[in-house]
C-alpha atoms as a PDB file:
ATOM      1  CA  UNK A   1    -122.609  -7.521 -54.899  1.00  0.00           C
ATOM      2  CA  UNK A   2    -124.205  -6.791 -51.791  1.00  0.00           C
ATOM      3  CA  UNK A   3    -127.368  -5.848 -49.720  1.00  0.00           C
ATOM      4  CA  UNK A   4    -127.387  -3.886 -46.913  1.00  0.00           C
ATOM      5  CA  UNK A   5    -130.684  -3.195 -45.098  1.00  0.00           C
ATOM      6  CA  UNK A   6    -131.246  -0.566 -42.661  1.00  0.00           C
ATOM      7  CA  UNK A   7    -132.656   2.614 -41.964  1.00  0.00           C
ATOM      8  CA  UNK A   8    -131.692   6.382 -42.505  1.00  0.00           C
ATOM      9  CA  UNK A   9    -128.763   5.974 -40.306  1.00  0.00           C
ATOM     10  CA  UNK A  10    -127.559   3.161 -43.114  1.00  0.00           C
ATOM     11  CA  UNK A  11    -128.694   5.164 -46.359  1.00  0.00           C
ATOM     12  CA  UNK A  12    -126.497   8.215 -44.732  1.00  0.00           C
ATOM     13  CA  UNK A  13    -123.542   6.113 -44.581  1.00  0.00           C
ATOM     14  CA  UNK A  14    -124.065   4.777 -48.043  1.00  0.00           C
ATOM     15  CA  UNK A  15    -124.562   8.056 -49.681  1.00  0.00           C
ATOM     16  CA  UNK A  16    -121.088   9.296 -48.422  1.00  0.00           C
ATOM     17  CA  UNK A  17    -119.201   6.658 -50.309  1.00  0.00           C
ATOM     18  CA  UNK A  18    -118.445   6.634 -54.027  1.00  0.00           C
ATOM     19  CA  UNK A  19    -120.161   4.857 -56.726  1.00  0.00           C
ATOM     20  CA  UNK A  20    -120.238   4.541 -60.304  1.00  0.00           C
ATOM     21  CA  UNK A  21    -123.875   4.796 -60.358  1.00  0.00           C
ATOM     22  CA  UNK A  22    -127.055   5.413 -58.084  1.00  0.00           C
ATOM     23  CA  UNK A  23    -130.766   4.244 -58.512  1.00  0.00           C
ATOM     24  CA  UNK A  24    -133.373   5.427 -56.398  1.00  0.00           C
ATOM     25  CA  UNK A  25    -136.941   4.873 -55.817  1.00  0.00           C
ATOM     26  CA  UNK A  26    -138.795   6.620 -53.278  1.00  0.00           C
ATOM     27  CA  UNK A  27    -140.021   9.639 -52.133  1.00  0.00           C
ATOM     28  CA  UNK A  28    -139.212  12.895 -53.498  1.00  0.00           C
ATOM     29  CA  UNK A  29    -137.656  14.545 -50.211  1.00  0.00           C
ATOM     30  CA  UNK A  30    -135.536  11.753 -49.827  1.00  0.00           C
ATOM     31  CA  UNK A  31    -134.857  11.797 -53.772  1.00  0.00           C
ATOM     32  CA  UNK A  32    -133.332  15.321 -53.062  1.00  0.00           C
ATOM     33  CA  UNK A  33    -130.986  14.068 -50.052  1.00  0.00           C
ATOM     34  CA  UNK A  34    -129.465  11.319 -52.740  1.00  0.00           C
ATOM     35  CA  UNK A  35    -129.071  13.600 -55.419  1.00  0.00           C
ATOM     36  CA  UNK A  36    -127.640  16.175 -53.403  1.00  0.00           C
ATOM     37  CA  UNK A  37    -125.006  13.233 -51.858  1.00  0.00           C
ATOM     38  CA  UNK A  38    -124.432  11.995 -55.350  1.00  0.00           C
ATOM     39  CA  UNK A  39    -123.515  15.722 -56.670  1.00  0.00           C
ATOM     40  CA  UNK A  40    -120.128  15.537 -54.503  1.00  0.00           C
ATOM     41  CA  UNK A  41    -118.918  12.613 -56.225  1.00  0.00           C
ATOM     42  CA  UNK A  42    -120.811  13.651 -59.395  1.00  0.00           C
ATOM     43  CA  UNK A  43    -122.516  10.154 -59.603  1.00  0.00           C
ATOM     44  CA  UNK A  44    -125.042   9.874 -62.369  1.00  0.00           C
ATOM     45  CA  UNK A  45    -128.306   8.538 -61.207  1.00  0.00           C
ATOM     46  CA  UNK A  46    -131.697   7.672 -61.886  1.00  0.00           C
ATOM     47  CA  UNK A  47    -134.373   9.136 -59.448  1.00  0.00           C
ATOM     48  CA  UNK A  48    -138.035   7.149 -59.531  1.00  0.00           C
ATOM     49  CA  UNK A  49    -140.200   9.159 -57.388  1.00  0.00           C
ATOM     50  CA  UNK A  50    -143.503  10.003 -57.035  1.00  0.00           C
ATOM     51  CA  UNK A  51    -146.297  12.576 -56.816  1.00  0.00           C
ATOM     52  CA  UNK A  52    -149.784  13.518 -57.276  1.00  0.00           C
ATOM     53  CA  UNK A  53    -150.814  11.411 -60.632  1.00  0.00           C
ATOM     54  CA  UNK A  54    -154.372  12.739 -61.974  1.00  0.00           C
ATOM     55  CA  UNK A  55    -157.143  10.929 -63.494  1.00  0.00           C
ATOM     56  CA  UNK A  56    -159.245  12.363 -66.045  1.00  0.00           C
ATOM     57  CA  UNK A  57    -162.630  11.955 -67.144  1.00  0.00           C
ATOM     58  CA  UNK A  58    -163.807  13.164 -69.950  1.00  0.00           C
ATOM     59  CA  UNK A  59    -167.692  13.652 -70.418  1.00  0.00           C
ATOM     60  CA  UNK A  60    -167.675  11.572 -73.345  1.00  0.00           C
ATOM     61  CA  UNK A  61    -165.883   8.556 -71.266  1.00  0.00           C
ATOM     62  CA  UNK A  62    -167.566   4.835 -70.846  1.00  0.00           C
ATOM     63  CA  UNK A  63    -168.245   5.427 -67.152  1.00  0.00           C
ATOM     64  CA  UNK A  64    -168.620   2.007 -66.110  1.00  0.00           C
ATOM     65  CA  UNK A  65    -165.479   0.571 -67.782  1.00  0.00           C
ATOM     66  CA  UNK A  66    -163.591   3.369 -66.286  1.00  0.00           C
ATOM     67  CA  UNK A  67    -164.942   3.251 -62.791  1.00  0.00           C
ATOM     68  CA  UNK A  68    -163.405  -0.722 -63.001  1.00  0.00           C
ATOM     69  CA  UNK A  69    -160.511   0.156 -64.029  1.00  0.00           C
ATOM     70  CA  UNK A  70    -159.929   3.436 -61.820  1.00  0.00           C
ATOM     71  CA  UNK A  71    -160.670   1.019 -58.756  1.00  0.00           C
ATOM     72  CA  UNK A  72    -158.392  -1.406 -59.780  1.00  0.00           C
ATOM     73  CA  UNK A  73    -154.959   1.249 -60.069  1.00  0.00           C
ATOM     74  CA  UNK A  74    -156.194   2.826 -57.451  1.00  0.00           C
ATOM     75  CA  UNK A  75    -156.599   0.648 -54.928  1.00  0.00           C
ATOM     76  CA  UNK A  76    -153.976  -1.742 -55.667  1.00  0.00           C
ATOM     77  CA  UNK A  77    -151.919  -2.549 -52.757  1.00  0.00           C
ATOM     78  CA  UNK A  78    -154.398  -0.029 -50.148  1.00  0.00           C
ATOM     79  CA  UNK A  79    -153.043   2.198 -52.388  1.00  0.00           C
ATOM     80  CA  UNK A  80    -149.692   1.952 -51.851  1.00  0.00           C
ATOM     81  CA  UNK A  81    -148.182   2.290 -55.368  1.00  0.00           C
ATOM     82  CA  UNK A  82    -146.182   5.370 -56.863  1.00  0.00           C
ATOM     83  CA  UNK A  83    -148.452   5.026 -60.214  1.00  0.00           C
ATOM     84  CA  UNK A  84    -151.565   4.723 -58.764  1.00  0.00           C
ATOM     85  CA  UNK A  85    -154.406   7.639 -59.601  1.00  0.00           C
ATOM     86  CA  UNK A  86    -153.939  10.168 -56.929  1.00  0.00           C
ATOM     87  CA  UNK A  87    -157.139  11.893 -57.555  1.00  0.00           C
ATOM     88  CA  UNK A  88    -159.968  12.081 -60.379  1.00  0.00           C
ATOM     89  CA  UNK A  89    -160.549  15.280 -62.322  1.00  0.00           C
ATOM     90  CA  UNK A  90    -163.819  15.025 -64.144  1.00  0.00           C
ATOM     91  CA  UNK A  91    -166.032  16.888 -65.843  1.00  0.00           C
ATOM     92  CA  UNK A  92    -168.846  18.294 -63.596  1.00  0.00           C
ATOM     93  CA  UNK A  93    -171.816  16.847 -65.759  1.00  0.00           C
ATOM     94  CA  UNK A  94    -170.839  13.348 -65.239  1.00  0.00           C
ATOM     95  CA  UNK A  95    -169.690  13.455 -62.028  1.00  0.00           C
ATOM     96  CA  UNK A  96    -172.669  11.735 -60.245  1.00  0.00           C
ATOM     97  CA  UNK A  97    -173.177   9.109 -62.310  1.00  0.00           C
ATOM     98  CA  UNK A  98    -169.368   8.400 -62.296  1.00  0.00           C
ATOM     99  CA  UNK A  99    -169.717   8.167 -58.538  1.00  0.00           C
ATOM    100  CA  UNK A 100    -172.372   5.638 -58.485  1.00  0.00           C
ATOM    101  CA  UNK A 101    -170.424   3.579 -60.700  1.00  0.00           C
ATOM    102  CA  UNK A 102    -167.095   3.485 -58.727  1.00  0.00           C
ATOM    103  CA  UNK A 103    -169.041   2.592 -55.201  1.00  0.00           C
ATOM    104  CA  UNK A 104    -170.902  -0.457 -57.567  1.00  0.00           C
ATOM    105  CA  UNK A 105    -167.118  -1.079 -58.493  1.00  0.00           C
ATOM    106  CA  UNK A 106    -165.903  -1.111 -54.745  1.00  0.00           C
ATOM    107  CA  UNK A 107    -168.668  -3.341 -53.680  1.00  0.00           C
ATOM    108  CA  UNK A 108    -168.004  -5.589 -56.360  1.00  0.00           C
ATOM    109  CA  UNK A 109    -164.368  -5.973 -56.148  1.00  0.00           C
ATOM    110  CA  UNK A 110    -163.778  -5.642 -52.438  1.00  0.00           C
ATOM    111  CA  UNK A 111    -167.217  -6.473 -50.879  1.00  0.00           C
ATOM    112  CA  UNK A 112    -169.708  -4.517 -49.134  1.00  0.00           C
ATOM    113  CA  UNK A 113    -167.480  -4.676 -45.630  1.00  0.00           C
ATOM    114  CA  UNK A 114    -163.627  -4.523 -46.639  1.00  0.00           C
ATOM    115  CA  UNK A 115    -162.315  -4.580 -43.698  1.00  0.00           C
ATOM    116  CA  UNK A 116    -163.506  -7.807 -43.484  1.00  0.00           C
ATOM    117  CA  UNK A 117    -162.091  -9.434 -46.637  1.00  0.00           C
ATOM    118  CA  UNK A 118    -159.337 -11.308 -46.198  1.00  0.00           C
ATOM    119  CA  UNK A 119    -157.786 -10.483 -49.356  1.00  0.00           C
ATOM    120  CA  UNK A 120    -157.721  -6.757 -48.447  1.00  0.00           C
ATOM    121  CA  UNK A 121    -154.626  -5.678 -47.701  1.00  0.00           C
ATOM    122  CA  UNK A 122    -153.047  -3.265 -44.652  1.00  0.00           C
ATOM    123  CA  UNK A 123    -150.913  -0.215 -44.687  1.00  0.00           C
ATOM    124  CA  UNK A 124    -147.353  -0.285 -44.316  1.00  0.00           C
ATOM    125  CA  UNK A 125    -146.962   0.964 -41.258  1.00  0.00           C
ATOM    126  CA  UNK A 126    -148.687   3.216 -37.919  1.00  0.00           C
ATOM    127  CA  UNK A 127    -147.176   6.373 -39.312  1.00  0.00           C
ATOM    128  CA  UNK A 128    -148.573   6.030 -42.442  1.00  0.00           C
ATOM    129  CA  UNK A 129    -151.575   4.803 -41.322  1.00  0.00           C
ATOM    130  CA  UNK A 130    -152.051   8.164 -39.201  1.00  0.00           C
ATOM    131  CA  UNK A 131    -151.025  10.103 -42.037  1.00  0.00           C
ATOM    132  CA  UNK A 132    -153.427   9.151 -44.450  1.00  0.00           C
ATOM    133  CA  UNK A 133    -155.999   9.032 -41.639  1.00  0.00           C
ATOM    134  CA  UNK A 134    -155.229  12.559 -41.476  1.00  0.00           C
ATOM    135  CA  UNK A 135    -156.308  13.691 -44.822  1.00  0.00           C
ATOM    136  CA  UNK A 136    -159.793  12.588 -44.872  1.00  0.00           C
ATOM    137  CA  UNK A 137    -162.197  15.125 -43.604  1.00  0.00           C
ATOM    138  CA  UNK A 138    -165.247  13.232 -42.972  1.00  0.00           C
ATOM    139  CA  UNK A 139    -167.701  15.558 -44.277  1.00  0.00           C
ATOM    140  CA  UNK A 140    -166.549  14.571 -47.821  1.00  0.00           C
ATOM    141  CA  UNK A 141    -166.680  10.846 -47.110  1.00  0.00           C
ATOM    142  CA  UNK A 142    -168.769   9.485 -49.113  1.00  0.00           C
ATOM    143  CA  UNK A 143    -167.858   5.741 -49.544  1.00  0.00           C
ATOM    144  CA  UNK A 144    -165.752   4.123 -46.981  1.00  0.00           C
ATOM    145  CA  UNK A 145    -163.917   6.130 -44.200  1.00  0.00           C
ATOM    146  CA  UNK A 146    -163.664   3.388 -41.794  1.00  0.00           C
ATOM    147  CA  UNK A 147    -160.069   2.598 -40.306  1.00  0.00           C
ATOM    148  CA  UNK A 148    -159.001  -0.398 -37.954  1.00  0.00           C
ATOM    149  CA  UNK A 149    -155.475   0.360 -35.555  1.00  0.00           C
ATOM    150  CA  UNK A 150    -154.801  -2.352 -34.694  1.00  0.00           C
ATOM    151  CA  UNK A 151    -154.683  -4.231 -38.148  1.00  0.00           C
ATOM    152  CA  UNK A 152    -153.414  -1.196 -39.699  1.00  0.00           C
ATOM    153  CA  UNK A 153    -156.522  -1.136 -42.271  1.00  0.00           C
ATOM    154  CA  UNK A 154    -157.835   1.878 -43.891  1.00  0.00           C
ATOM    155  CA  UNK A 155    -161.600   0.736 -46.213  1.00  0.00           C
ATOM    156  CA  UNK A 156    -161.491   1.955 -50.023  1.00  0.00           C
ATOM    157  CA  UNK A 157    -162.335   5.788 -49.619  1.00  0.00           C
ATOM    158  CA  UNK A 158    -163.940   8.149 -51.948  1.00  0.00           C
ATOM    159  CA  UNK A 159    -164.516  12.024 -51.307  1.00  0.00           C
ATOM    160  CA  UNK A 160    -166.749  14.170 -52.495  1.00  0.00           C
ATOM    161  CA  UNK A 161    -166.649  17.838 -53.514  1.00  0.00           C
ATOM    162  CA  UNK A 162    -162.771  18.227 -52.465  1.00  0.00           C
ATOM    163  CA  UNK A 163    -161.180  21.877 -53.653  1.00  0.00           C
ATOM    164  CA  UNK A 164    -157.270  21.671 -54.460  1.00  0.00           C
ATOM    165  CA  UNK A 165    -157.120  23.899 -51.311  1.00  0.00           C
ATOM    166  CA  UNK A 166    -157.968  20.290 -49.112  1.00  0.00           C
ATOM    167  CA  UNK A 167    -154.983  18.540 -47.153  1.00  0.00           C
ATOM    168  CA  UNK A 168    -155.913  15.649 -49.265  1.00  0.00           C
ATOM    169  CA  UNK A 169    -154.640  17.542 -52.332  1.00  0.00           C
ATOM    170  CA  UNK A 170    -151.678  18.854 -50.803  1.00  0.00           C
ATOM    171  CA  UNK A 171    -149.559  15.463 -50.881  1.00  0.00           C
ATOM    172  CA  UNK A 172    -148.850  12.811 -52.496  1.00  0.00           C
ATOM    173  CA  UNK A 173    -151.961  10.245 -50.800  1.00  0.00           C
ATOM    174  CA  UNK A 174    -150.014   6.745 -51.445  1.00  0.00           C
ATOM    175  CA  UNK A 175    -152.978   5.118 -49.676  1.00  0.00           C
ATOM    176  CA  UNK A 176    -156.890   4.349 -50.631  1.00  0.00           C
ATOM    177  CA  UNK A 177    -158.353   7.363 -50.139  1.00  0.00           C
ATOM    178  CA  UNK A 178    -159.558   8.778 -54.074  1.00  0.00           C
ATOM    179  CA  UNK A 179    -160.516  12.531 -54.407  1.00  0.00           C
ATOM    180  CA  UNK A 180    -162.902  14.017 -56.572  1.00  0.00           C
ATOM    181  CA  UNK A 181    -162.257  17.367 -58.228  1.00  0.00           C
ATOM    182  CA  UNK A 182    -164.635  18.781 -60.877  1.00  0.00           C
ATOM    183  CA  UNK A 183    -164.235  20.772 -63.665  1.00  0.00           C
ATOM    184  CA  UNK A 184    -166.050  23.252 -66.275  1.00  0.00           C
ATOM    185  CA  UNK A 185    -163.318  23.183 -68.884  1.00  0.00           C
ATOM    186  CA  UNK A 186    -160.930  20.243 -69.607  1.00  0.00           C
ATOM    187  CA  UNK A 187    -158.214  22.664 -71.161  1.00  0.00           C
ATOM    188  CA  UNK A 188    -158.563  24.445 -68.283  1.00  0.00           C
ATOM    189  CA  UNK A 189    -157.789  21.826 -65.823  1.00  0.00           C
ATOM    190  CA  UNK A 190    -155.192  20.745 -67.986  1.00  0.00           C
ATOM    191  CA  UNK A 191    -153.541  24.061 -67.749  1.00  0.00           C
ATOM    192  CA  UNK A 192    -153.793  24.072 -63.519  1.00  0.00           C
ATOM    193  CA  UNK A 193    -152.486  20.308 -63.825  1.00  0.00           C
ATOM    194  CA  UNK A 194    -149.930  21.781 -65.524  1.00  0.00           C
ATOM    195  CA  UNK A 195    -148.554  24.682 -63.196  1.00  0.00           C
ATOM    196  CA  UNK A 196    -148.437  22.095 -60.335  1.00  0.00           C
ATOM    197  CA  UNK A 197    -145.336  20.125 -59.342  1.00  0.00           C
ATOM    198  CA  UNK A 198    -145.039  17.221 -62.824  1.00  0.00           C
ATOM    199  CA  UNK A 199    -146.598  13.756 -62.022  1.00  0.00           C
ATOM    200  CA  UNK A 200    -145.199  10.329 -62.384  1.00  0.00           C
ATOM    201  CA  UNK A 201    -148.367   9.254 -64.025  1.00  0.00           C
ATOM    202  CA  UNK A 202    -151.631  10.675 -66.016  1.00  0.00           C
ATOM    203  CA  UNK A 203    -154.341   8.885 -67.062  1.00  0.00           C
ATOM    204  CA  UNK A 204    -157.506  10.152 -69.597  1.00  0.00           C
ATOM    205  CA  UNK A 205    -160.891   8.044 -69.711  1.00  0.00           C
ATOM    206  CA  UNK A 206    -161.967   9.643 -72.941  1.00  0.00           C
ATOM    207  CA  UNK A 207    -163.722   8.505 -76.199  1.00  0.00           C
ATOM    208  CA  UNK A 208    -162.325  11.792 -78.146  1.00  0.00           C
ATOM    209  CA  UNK A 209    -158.724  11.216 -79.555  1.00  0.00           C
ATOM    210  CA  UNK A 210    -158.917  14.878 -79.680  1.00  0.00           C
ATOM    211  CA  UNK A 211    -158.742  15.152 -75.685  1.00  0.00           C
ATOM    212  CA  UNK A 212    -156.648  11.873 -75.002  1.00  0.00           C
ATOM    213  CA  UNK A 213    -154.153  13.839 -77.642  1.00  0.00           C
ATOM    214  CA  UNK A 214    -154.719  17.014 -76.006  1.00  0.00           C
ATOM    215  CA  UNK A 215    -153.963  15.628 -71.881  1.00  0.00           C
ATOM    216  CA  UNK A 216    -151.160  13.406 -73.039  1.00  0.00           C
ATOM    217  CA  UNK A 217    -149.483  16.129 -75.450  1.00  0.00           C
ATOM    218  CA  UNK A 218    -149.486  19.228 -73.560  1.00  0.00           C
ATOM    219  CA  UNK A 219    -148.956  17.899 -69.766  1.00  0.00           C
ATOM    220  CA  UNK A 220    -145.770  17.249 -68.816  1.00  0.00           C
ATOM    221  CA  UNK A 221    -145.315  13.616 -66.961  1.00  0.00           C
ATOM    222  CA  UNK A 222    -143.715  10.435 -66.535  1.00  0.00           C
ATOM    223  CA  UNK A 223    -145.675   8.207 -68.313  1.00  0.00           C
ATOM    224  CA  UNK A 224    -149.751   6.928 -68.367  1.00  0.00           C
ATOM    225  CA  UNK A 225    -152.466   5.570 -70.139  1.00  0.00           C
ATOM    226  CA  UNK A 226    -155.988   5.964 -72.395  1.00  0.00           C
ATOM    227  CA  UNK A 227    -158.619   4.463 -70.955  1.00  0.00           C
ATOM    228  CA  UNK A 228    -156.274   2.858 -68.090  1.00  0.00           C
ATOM    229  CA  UNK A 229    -154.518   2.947 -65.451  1.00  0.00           C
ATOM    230  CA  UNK A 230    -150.747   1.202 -64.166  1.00  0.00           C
ATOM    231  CA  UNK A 231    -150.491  -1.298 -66.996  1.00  0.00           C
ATOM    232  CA  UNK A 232    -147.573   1.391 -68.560  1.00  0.00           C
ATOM    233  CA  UNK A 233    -145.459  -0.091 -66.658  1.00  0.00           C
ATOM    234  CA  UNK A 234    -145.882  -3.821 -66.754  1.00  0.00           C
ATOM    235  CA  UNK A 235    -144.841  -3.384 -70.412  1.00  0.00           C
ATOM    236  CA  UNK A 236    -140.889  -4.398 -70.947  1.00  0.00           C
ATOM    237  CA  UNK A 237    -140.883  -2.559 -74.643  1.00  0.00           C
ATOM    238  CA  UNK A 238    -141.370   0.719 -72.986  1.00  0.00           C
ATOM    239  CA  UNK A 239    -139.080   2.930 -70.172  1.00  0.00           C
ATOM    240  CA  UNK A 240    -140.142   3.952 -67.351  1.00  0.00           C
ATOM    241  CA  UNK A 241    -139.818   7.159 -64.633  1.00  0.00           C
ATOM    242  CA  UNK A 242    -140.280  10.513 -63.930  1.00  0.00           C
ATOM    243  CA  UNK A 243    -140.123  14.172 -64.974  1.00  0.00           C
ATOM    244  CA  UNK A 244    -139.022  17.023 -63.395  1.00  0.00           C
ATOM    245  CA  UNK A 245    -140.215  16.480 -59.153  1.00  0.00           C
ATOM    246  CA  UNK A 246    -141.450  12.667 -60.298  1.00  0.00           C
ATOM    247  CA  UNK A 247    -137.738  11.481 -60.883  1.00  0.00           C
ATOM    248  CA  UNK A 248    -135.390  11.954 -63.733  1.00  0.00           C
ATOM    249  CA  UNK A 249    -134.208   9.041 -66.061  1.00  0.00           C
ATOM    250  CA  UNK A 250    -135.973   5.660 -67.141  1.00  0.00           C
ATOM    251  CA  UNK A 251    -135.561   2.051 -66.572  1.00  0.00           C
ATOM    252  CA  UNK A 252    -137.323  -1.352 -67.808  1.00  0.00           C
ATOM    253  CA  UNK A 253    -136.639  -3.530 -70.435  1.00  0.00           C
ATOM    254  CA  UNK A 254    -133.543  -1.622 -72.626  1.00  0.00           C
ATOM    255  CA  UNK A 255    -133.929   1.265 -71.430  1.00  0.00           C
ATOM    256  CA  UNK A 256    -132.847  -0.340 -67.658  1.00  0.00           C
ATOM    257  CA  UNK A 257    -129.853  -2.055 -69.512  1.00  0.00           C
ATOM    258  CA  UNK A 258    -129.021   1.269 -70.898  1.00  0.00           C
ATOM    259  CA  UNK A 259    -129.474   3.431 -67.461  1.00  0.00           C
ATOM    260  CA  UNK A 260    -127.001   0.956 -65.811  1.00  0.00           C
ATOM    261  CA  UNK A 261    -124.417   0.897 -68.694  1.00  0.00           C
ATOM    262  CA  UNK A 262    -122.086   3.861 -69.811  1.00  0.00           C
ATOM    263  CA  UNK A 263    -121.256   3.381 -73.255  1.00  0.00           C
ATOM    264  CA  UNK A 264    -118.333   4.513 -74.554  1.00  0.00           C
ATOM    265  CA  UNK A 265    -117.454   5.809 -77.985  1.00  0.00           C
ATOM    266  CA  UNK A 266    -114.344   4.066 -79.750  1.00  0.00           C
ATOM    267  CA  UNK A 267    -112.369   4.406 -83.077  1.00  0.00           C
ATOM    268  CA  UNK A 268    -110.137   2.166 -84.117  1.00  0.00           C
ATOM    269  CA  UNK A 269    -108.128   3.573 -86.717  1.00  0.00           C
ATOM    270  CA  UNK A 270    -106.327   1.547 -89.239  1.00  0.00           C
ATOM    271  CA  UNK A 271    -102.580   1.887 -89.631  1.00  0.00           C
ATOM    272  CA  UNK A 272    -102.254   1.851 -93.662  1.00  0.00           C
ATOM    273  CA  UNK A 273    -103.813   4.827 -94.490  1.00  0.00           C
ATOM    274  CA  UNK A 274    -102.431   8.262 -92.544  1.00  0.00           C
ATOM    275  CA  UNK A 275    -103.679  11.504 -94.556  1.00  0.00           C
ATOM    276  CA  UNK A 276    -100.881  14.487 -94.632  1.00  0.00           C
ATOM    277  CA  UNK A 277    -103.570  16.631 -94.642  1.00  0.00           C
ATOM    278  CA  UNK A 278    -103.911  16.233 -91.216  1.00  0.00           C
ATOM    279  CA  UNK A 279    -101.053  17.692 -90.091  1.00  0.00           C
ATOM    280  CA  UNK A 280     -98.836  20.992 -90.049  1.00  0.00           C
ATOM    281  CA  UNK A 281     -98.093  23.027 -92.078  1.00  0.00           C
ATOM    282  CA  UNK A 282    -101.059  23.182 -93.681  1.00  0.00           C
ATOM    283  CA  UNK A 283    -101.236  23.905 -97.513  1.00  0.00           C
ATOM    284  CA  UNK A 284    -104.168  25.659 -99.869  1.00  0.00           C
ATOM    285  CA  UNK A 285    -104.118  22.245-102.231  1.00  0.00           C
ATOM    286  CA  UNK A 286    -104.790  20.660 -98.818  1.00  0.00           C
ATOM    287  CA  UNK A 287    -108.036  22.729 -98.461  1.00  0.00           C
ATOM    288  CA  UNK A 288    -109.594  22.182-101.951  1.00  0.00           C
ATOM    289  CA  UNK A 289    -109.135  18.133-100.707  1.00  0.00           C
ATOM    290  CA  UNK A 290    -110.364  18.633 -97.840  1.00  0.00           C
ATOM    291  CA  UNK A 291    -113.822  20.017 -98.949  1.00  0.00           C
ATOM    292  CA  UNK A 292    -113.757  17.115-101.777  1.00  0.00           C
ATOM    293  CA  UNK A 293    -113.866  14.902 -98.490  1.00  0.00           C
ATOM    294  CA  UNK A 294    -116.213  16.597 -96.407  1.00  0.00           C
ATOM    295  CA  UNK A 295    -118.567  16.804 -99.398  1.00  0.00           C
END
């Protein structure tokens, strides 16, 4: 066993070499480079990558239980998690007061200044930091939207009003910036959610089966939750990963045993019994026996 840490100039190296098996979690354009390396030696792999994971809210949600736990996924690590609600999706009649409740929920669980809690945390690094910088437009601030250099600190973001046409919607976000998108029909949205690239994750705040069944049956994802967000994956009992541009393949718990093992199928025949059957030259008798077997 051994680690090697490095850069691109490393994972280039790596990738022409041979292995039995590759696992990779990261970013989808890199996911393409390894699965394109791994296609010359024709080395199975699992890809874990990422994407734009929507959050729905239904009309008929509990708006301040979901606001808690939207801020919580969310804005784990600044952000900074491949499961964490890209954007919210919600139906235009409770949009408002779902707003209200998710600033009371930032103020609550990071503080009225953030930058100034030491417990928040930092982004990775500057060109990140300018990245996700770069999607805000400020007009659609309307919580947070402060930034800090020199500590590498963006505050818990919300915008308004956003269009899927925004450069916030064109990328993954992997940082704490949280979009708001409206919508008139839930099957609707369900069917645009649907045309775009497949997420890692979807998540439903609903108190109708009916729609939780709906979102969770007909869009085509990794994995998610009802009336969460991120626990799916804390859970050993259950695999994890991707579909289609989110990653192929699953891991945790057994299904991680299984990804890393090839299995292969054995029969150990005895020596005492040896059917003629079998063999040439094959007789009609043989053929009324053999159906009495196959029967």
């Amino acid at each position: 066993m051994a680690v090697i840490t490095g850069g691109r100039a490393e994972n280039a190296f790596l990738l022409r070499e041979k292995f039995d098996f590759i696992f990779f979690t990261g970013s989808q354009s890199v996911g393409k480079e390894v699965m394109r390396r791994a296609a010359d030696h024709l080395t199975p792999l699992v890809l874990e990558l990422g994407g734009k994971s929507p959050c729905l809210v239904e009309k008929s949600a509990d708006l301040k239980l979901a606001a808690r736990r939207i801020v919580f996924g969310k804005y784990l690590n600044c952000g900074q998690t491949c499961v964490a609600p890209d954007y919210i999706c919600c139906d235009r009649k409770i949009k408002d007061d779902l707003l209200l409740e998710l600033k009371a929920e930032l103020v609550r669980q990071y503080g009225k200044k953030p930058l100034e809690n030491p417990g928040y945390g930092k982004i990775i690094n500057e060109k990140h930091f300018d990245r996700i910088c770069g999607l805000m437009d400020k007009d659609k601030v309307v919580w947070g939207g402060a930034s800090n250099r020199e500590t590498l600190q963006i505050e818990p973001s919300i915008m308004d009003n956003v269009t899927f046409s925004d450069a916030v919607m064109g990328e993954e976000i992997f940082g704490p910036v949280l979009p708001v998108v409206t919508y008139e029909s839930l099957d609707k949205m369900l069917e645009k959610i649907n045309r775009g690239p497949h997420p890692l994750a979807l998540y439903i705040f609903t108190k109708n089966p009916l729609a939780a069944k709906k979102a969770v049956s007909l869009c085509r994802f990794g994995g998610g939750c009802i009336n969460d967000t991120v626990i799916h994956l804390a859970t050993s009992r259950m695999g994890f990963g991707g579909f289609g541009e989110s990653g192929m393949g699953s891991y945790h718990g057994k299904e991680g045993f299984d990804a890393f093992s090839h299995y292969k199928s054995i029969v150990d025949k005895k020596l005492w019994l040896d059917l003629p059957m079998r063999y040439q030259p094959y007789r009609k008798d043989f053929e009324k026996l053999l159906h009495l077997f196959l029967k």
